[in-house]
PDB file of N, CA and C in Angstrom:
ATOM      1  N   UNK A   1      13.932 -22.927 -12.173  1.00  0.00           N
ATOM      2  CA  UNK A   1      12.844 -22.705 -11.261  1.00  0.00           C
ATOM      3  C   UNK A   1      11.578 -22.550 -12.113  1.00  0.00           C
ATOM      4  N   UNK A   2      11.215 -23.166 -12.217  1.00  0.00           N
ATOM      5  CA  UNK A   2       9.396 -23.275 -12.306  1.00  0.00           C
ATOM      6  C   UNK A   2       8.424 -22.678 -11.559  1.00  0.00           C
ATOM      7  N   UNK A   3       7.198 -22.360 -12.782  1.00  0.00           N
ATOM      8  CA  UNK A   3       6.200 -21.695 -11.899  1.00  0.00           C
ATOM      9  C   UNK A   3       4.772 -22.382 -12.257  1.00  0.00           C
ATOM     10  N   UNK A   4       4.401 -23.159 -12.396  1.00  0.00           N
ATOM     11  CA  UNK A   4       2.943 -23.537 -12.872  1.00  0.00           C
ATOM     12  C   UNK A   4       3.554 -24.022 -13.931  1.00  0.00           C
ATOM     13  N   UNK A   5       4.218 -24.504 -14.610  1.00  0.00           N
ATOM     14  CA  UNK A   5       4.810 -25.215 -15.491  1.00  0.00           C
ATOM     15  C   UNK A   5       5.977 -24.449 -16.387  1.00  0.00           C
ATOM     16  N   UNK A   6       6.099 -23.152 -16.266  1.00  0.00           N
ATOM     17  CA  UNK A   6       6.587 -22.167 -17.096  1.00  0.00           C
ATOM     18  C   UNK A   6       7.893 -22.263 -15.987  1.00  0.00           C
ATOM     19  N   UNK A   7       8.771 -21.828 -17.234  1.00  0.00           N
ATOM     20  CA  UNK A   7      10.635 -21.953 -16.274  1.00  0.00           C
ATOM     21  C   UNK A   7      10.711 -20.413 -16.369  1.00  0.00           C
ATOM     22  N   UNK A   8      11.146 -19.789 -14.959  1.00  0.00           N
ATOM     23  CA  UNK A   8      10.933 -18.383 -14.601  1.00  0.00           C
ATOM     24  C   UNK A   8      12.317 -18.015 -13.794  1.00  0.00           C
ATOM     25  N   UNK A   9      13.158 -18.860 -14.204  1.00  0.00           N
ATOM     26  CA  UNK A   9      15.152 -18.988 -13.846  1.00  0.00           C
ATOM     27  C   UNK A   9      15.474 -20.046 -14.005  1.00  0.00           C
ATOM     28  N   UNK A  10      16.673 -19.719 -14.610  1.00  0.00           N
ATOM     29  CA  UNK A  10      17.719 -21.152 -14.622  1.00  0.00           C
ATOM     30  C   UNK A  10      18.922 -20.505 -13.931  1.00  0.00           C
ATOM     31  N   UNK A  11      19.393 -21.851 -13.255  1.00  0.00           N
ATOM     32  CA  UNK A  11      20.481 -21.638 -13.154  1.00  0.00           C
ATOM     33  C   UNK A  11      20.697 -22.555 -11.449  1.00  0.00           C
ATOM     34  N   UNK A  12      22.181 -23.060 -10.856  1.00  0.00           N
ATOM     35  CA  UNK A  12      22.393 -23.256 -10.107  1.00  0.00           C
ATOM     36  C   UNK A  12      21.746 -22.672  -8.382  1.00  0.00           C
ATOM     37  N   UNK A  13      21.281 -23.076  -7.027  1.00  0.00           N
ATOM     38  CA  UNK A  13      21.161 -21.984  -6.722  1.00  0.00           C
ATOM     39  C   UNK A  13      21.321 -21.187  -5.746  1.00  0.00           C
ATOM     40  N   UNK A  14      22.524 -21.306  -5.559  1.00  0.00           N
ATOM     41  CA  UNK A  14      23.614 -20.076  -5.273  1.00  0.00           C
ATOM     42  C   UNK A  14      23.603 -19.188  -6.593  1.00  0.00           C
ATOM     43  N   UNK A  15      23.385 -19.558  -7.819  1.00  0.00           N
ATOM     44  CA  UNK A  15      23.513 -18.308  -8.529  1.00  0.00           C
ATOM     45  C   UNK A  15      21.842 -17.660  -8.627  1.00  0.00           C
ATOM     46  N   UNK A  16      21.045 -18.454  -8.358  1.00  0.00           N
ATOM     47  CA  UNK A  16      19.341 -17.436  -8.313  1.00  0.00           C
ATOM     48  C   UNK A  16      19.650 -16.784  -7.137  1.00  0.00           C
ATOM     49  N   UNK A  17      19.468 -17.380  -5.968  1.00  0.00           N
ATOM     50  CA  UNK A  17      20.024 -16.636  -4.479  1.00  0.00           C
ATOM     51  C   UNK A  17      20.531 -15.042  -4.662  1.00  0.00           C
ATOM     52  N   UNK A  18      22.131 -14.935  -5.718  1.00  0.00           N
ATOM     53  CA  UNK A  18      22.769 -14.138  -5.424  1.00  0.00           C
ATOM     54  C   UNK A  18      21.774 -12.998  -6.780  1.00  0.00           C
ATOM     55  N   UNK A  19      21.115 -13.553  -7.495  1.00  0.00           N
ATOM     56  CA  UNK A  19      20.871 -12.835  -8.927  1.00  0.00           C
ATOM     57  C   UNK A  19      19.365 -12.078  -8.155  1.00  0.00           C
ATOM     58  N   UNK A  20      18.607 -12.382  -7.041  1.00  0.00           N
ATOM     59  CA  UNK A  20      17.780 -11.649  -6.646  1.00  0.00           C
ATOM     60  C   UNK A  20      17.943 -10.581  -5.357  1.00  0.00           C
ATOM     61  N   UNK A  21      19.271 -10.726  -4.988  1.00  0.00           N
ATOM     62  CA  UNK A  21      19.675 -10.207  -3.529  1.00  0.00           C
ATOM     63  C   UNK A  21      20.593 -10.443  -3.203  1.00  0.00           C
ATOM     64  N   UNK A  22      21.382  -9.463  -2.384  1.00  0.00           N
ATOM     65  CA  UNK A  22      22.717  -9.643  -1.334  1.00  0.00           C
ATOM     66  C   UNK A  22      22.629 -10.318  -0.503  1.00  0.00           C
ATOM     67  N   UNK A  23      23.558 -10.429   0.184  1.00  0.00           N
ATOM     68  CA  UNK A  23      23.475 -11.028   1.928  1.00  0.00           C
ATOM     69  C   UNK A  23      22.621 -10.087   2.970  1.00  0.00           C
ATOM     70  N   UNK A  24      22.013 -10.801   3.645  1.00  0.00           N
ATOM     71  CA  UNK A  24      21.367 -10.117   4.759  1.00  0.00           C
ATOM     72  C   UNK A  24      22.111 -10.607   5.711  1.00  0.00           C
ATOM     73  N   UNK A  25      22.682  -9.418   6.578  1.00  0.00           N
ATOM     74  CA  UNK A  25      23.294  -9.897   7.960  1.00  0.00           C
ATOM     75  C   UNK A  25      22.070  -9.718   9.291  1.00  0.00           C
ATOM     76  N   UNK A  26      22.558 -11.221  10.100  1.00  0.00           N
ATOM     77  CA  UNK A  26      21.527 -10.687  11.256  1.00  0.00           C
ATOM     78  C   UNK A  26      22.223 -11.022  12.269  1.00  0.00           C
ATOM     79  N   UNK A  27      21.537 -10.625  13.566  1.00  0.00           N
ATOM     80  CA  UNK A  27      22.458 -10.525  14.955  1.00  0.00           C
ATOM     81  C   UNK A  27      21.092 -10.512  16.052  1.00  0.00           C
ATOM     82  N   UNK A  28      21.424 -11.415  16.538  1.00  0.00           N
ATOM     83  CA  UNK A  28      20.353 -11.507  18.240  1.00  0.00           C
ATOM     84  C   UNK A  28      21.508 -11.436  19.184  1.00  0.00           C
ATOM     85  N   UNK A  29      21.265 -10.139  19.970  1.00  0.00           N
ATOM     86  CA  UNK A  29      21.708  -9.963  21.306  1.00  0.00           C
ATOM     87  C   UNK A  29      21.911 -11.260  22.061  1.00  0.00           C
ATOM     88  N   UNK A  30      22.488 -11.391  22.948  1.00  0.00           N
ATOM     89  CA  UNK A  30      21.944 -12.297  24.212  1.00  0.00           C
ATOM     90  C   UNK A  30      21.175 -11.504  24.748  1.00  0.00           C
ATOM     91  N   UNK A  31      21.338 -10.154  25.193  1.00  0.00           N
ATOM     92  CA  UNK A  31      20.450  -9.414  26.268  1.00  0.00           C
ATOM     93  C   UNK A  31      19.477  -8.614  25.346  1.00  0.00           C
ATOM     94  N   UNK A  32      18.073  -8.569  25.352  1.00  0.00           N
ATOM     95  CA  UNK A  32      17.376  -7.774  24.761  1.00  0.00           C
ATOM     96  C   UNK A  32      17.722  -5.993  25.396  1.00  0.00           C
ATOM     97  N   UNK A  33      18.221  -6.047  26.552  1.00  0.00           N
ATOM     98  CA  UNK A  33      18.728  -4.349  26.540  1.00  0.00           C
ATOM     99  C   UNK A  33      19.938  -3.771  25.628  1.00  0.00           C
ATOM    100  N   UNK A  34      20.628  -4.703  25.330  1.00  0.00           N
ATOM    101  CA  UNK A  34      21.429  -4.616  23.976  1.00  0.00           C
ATOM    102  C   UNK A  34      21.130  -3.895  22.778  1.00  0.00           C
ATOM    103  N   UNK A  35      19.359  -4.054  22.719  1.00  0.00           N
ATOM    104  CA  UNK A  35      18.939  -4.008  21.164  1.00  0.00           C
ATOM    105  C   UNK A  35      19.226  -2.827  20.104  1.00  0.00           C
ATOM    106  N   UNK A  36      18.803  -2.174  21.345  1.00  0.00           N
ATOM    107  CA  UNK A  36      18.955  -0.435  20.404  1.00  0.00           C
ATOM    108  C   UNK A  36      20.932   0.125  20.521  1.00  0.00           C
ATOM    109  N   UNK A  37      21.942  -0.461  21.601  1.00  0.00           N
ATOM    110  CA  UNK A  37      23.419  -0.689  20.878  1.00  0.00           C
ATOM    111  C   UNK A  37      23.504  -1.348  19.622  1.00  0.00           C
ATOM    112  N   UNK A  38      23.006  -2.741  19.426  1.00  0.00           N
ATOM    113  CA  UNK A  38      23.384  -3.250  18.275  1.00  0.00           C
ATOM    114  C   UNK A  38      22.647  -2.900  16.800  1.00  0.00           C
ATOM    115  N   UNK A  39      21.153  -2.335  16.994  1.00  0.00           N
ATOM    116  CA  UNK A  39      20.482  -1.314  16.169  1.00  0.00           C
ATOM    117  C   UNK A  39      21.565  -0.657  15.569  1.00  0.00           C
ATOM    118  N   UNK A  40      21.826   0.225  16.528  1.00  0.00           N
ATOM    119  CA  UNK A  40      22.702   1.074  15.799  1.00  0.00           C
ATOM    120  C   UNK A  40      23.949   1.230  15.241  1.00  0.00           C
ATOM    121  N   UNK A  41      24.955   0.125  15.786  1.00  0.00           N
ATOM    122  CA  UNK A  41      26.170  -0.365  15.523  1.00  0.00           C
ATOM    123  C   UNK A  41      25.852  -1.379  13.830  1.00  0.00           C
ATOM    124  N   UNK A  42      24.817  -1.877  13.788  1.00  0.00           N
ATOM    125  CA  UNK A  42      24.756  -2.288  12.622  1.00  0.00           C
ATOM    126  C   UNK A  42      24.483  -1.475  11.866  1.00  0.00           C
ATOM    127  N   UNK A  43      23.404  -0.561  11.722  1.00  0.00           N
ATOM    128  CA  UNK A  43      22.972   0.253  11.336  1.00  0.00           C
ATOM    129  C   UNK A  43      24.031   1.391  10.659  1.00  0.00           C
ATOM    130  N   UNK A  44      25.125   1.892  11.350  1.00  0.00           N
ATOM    131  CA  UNK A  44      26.006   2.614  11.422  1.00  0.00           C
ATOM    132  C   UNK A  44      26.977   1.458  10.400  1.00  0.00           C
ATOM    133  N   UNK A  45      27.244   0.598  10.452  1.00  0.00           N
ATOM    134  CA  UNK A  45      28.184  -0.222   9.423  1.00  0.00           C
ATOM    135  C   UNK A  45      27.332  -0.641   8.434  1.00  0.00           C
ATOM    136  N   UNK A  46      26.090  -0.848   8.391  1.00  0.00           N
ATOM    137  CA  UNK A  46      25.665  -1.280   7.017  1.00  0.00           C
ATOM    138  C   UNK A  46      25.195   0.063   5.604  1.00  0.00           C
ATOM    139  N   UNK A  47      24.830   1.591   6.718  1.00  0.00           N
ATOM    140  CA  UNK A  47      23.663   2.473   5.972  1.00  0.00           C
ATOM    141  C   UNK A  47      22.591   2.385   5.887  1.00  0.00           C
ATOM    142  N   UNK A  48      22.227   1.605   6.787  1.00  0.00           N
ATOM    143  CA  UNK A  48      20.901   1.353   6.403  1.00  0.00           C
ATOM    144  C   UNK A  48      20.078   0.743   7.727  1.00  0.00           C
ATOM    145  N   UNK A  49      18.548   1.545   8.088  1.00  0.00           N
ATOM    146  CA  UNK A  49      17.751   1.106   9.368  1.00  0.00           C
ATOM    147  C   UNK A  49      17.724  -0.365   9.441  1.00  0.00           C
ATOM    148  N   UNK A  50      18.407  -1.243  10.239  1.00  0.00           N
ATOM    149  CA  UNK A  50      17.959  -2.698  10.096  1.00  0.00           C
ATOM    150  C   UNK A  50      16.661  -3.113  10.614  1.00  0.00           C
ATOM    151  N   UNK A  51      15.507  -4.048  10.388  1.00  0.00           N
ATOM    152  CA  UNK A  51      14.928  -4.417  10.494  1.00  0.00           C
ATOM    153  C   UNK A  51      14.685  -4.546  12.142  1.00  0.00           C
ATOM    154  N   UNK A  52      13.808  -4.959  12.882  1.00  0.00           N
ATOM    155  CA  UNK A  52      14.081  -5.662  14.828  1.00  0.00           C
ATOM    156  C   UNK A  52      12.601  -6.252  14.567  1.00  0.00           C
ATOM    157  N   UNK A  53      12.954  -7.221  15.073  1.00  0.00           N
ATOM    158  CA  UNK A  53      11.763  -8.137  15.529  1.00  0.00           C
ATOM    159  C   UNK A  53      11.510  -7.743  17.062  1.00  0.00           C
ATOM    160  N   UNK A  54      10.700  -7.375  16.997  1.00  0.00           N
ATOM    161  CA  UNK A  54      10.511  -7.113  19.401  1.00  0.00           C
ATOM    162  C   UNK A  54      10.199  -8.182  19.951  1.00  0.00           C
ATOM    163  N   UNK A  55       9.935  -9.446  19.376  1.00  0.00           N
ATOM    164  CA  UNK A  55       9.324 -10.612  19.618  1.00  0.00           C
ATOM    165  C   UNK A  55      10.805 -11.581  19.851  1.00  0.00           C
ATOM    166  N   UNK A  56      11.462 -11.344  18.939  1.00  0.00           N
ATOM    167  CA  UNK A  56      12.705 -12.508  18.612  1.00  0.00           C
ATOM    168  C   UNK A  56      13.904 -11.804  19.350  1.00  0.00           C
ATOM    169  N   UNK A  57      13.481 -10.589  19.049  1.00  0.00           N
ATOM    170  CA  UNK A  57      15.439  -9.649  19.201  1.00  0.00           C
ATOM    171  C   UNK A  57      15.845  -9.642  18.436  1.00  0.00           C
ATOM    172  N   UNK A  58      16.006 -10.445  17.480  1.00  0.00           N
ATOM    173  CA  UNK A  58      16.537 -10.428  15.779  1.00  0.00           C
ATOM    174  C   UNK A  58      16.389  -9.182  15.028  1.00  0.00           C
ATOM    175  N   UNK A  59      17.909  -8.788  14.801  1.00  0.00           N
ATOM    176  CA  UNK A  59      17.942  -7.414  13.957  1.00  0.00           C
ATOM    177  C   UNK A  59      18.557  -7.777  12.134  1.00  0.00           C
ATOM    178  N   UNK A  60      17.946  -7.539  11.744  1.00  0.00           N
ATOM    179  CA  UNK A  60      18.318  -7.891  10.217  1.00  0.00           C
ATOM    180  C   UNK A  60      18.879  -6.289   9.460  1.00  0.00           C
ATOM    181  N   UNK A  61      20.107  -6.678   8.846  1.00  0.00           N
ATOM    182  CA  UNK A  61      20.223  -5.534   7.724  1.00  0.00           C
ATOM    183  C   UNK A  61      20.700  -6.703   6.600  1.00  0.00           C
ATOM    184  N   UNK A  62      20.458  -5.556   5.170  1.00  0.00           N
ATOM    185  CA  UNK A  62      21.403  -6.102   3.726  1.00  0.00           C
ATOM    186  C   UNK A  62      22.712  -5.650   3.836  1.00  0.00           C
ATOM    187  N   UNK A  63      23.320  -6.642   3.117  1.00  0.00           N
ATOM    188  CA  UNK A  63      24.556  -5.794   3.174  1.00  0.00           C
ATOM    189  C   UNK A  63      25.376  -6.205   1.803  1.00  0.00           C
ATOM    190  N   UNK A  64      26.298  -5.405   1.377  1.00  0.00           N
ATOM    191  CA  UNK A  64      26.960  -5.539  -0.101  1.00  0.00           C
ATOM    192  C   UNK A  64      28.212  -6.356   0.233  1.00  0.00           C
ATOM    193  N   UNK A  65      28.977  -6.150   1.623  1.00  0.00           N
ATOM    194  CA  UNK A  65      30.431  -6.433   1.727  1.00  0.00           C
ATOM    195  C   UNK A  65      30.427  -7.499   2.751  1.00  0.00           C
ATOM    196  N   UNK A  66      30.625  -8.774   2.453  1.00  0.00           N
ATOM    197  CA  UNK A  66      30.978  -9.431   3.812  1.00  0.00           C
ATOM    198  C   UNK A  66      31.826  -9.201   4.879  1.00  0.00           C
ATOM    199  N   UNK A  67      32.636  -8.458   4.340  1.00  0.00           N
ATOM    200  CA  UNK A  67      33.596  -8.388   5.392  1.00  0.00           C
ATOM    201  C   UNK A  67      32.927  -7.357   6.757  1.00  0.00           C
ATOM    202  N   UNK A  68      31.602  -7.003   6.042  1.00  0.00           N
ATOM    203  CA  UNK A  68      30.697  -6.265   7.703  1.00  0.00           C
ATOM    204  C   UNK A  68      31.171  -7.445   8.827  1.00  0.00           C
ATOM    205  N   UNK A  69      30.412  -8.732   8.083  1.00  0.00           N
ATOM    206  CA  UNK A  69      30.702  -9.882   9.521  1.00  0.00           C
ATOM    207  C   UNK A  69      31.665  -9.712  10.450  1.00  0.00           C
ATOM    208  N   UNK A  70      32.947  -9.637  10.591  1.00  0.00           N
ATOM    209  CA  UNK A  70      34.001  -9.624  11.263  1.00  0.00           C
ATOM    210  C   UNK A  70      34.439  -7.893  11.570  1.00  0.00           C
ATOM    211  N   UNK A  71      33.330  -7.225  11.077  1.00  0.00           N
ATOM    212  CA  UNK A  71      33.807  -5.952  11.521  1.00  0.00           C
ATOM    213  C   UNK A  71      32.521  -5.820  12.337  1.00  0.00           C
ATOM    214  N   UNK A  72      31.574  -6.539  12.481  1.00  0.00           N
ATOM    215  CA  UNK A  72      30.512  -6.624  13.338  1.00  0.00           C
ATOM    216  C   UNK A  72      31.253  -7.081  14.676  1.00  0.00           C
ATOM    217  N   UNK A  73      31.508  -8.275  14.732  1.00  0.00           N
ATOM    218  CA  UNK A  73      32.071  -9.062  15.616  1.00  0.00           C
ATOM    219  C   UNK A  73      32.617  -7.724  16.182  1.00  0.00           C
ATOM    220  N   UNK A  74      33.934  -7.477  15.992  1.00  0.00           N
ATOM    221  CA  UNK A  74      34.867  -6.353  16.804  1.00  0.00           C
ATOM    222  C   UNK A  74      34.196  -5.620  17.240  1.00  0.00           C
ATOM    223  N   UNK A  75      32.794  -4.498  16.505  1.00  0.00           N
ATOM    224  CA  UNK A  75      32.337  -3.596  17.245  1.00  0.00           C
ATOM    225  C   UNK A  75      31.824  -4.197  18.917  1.00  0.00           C
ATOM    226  N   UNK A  76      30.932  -5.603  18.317  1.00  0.00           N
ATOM    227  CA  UNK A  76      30.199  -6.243  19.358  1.00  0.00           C
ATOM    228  C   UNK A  76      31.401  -6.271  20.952  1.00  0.00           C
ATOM    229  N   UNK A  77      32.582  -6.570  20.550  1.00  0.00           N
ATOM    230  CA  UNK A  77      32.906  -7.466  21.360  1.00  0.00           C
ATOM    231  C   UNK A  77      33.839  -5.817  22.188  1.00  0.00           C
ATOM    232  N   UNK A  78      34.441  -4.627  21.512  1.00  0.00           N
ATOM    233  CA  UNK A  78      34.098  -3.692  21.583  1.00  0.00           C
ATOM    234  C   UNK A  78      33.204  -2.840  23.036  1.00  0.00           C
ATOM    235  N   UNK A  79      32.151  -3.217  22.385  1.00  0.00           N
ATOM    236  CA  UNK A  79      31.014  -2.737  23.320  1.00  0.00           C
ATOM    237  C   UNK A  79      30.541  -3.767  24.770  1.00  0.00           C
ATOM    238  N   UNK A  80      31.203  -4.789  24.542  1.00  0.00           N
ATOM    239  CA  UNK A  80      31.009  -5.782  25.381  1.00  0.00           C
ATOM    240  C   UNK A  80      29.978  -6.427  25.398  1.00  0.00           C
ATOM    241  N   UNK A  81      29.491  -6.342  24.268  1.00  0.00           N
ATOM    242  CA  UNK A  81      28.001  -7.286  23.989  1.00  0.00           C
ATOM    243  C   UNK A  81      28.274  -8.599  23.464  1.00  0.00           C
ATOM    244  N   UNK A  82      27.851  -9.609  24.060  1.00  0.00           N
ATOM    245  CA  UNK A  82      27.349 -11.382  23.092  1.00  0.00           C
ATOM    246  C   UNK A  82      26.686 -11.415  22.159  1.00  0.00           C
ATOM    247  N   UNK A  83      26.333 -12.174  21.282  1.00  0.00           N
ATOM    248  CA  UNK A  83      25.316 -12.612  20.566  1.00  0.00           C
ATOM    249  C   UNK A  83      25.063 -13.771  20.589  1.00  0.00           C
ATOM    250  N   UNK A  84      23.306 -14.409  20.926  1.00  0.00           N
ATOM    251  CA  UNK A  84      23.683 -15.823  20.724  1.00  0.00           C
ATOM    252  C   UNK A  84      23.219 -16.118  19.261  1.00  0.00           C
ATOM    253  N   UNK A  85      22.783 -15.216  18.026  1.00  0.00           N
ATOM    254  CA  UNK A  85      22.878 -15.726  17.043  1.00  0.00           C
ATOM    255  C   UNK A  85      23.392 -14.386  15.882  1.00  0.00           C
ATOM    256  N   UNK A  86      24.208 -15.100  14.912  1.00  0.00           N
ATOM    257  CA  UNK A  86      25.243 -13.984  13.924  1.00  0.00           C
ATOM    258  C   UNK A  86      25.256 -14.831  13.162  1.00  0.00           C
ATOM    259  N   UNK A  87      24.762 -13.922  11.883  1.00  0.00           N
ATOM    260  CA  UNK A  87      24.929 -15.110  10.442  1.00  0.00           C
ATOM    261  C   UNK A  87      24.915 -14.310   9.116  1.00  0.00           C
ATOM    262  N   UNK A  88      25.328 -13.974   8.633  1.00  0.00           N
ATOM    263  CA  UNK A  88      25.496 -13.999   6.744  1.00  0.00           C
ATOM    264  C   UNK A  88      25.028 -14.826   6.056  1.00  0.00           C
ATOM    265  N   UNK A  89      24.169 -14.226   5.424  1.00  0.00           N
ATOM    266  CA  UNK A  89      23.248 -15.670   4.692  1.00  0.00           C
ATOM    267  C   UNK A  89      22.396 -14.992   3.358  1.00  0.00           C
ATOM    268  N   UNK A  90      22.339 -15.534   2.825  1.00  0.00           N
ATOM    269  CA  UNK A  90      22.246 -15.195   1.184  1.00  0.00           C
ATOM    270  C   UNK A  90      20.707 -16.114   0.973  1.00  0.00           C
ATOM    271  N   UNK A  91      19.738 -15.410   0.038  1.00  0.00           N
ATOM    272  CA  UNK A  91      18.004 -14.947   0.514  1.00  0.00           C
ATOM    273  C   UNK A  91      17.647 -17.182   0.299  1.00  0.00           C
ATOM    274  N   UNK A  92      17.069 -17.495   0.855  1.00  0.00           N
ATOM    275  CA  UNK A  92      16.285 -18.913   0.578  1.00  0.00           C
ATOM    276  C   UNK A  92      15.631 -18.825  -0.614  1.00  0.00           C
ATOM    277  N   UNK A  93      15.808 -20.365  -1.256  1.00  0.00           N
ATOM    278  CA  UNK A  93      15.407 -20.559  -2.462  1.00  0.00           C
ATOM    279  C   UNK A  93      13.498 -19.877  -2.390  1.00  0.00           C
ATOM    280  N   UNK A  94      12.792 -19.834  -1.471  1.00  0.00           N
ATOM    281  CA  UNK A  94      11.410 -19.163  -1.328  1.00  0.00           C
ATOM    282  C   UNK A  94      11.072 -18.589  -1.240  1.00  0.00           C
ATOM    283  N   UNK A  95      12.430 -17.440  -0.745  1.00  0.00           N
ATOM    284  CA  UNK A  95      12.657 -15.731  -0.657  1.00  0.00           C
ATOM    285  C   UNK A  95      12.804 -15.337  -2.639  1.00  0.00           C
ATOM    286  N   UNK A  96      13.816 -16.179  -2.846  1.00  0.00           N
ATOM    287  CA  UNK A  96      14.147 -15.835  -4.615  1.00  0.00           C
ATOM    288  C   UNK A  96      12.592 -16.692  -5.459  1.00  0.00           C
ATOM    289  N   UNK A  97      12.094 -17.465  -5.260  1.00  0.00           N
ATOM    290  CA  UNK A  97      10.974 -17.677  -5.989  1.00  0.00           C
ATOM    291  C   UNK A  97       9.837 -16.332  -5.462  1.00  0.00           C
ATOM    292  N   UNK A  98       9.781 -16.081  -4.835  1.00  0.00           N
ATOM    293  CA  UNK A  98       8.921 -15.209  -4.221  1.00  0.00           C
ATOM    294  C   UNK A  98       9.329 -13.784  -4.317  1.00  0.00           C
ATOM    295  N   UNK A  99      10.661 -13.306  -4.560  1.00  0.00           N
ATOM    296  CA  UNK A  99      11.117 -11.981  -5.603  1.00  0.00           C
ATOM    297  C   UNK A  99      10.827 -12.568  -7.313  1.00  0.00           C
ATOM    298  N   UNK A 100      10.913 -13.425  -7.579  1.00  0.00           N
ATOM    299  CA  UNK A 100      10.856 -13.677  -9.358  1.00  0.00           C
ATOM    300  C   UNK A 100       9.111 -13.563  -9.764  1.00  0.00           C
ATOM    301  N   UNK A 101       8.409 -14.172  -8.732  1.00  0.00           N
ATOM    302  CA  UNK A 101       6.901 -14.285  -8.968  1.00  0.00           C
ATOM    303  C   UNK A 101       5.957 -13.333  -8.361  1.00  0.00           C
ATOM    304  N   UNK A 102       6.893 -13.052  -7.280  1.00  0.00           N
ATOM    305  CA  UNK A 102       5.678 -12.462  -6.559  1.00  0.00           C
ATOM    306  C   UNK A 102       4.809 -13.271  -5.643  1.00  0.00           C
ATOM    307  N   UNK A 103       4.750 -14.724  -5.596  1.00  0.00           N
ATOM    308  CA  UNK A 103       4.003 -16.012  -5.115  1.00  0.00           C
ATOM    309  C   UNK A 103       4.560 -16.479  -4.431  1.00  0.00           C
ATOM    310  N   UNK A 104       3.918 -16.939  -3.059  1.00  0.00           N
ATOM    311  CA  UNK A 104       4.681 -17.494  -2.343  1.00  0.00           C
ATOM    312  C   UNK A 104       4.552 -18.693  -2.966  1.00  0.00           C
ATOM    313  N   UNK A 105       5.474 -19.974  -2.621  1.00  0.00           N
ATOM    314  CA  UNK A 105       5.632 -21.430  -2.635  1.00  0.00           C
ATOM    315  C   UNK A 105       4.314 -22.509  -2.011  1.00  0.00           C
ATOM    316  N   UNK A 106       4.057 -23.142  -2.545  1.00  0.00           N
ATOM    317  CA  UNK A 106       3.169 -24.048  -2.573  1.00  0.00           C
ATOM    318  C   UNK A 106       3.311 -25.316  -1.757  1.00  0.00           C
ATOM    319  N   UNK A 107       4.068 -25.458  -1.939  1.00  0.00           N
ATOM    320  CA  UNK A 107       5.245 -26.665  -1.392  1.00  0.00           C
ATOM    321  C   UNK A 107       6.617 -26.922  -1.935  1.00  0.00           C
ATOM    322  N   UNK A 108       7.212 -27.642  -2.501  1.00  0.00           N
ATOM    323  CA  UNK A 108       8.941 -27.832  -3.209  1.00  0.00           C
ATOM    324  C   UNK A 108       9.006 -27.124  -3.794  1.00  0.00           C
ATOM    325  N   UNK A 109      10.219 -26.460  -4.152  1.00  0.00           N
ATOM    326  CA  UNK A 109      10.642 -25.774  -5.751  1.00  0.00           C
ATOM    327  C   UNK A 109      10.756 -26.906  -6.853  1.00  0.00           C
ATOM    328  N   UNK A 110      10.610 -26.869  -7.738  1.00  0.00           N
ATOM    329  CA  UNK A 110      10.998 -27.574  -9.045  1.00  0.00           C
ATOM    330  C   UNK A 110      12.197 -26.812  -9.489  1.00  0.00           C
TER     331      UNK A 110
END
């Protein structure tokens, strides 16, 4: 990864991804009255306040253990809540240039 011409990581990148950050798990309700159950059901499995968008419904936490995913699921399904979006996902190559620099992206990574 390049920055103005200077190389500021090497490496594959799944391995920059994982070398600046964990997985962030996120979860959108179907029902926005959901929000503050799944707030806290994540919240309660990760340690930590997750993020809420009031705009999206999208609740974001980090998390160390994947196996939250499928212990998410159960609480959800549990409580009798849907989601129409659930994902584990490890930070974008513009999230990790943008922890290494501090800069956001310009356009492509190199």
């Amino acid at each position: 990864m390049f920055d103005h011409g200077r190389v500021v990581a090497e490496g594959r990148p799944d391995e920059l991804k994982r070398r600046v950050g964990g997985q962030t798990l996120q979860v959108r309700p179907t029902s926005l009255r959901d929000l503050d159950v799944v707030q806290r059901i994540l919240g309660d499995l990760t340690g930590v306040r997750p993020t809420r968008d009031e705009d999206t419904g999208l609740l974001t936490a980090p998390v160390n253990d994947p196996v939250l995913l499928s212990t998410l699921v159960r609480k959800l399904d549990d409580a009798g809540i849907t989601a129409d979006e659930l994902a584990l996902r490890l930070p974008s190559l513009d999230e990790v240039f943008l922890a290494l620099t501090g800069k956001q992206t310009e356009g492509s990574l190199a």
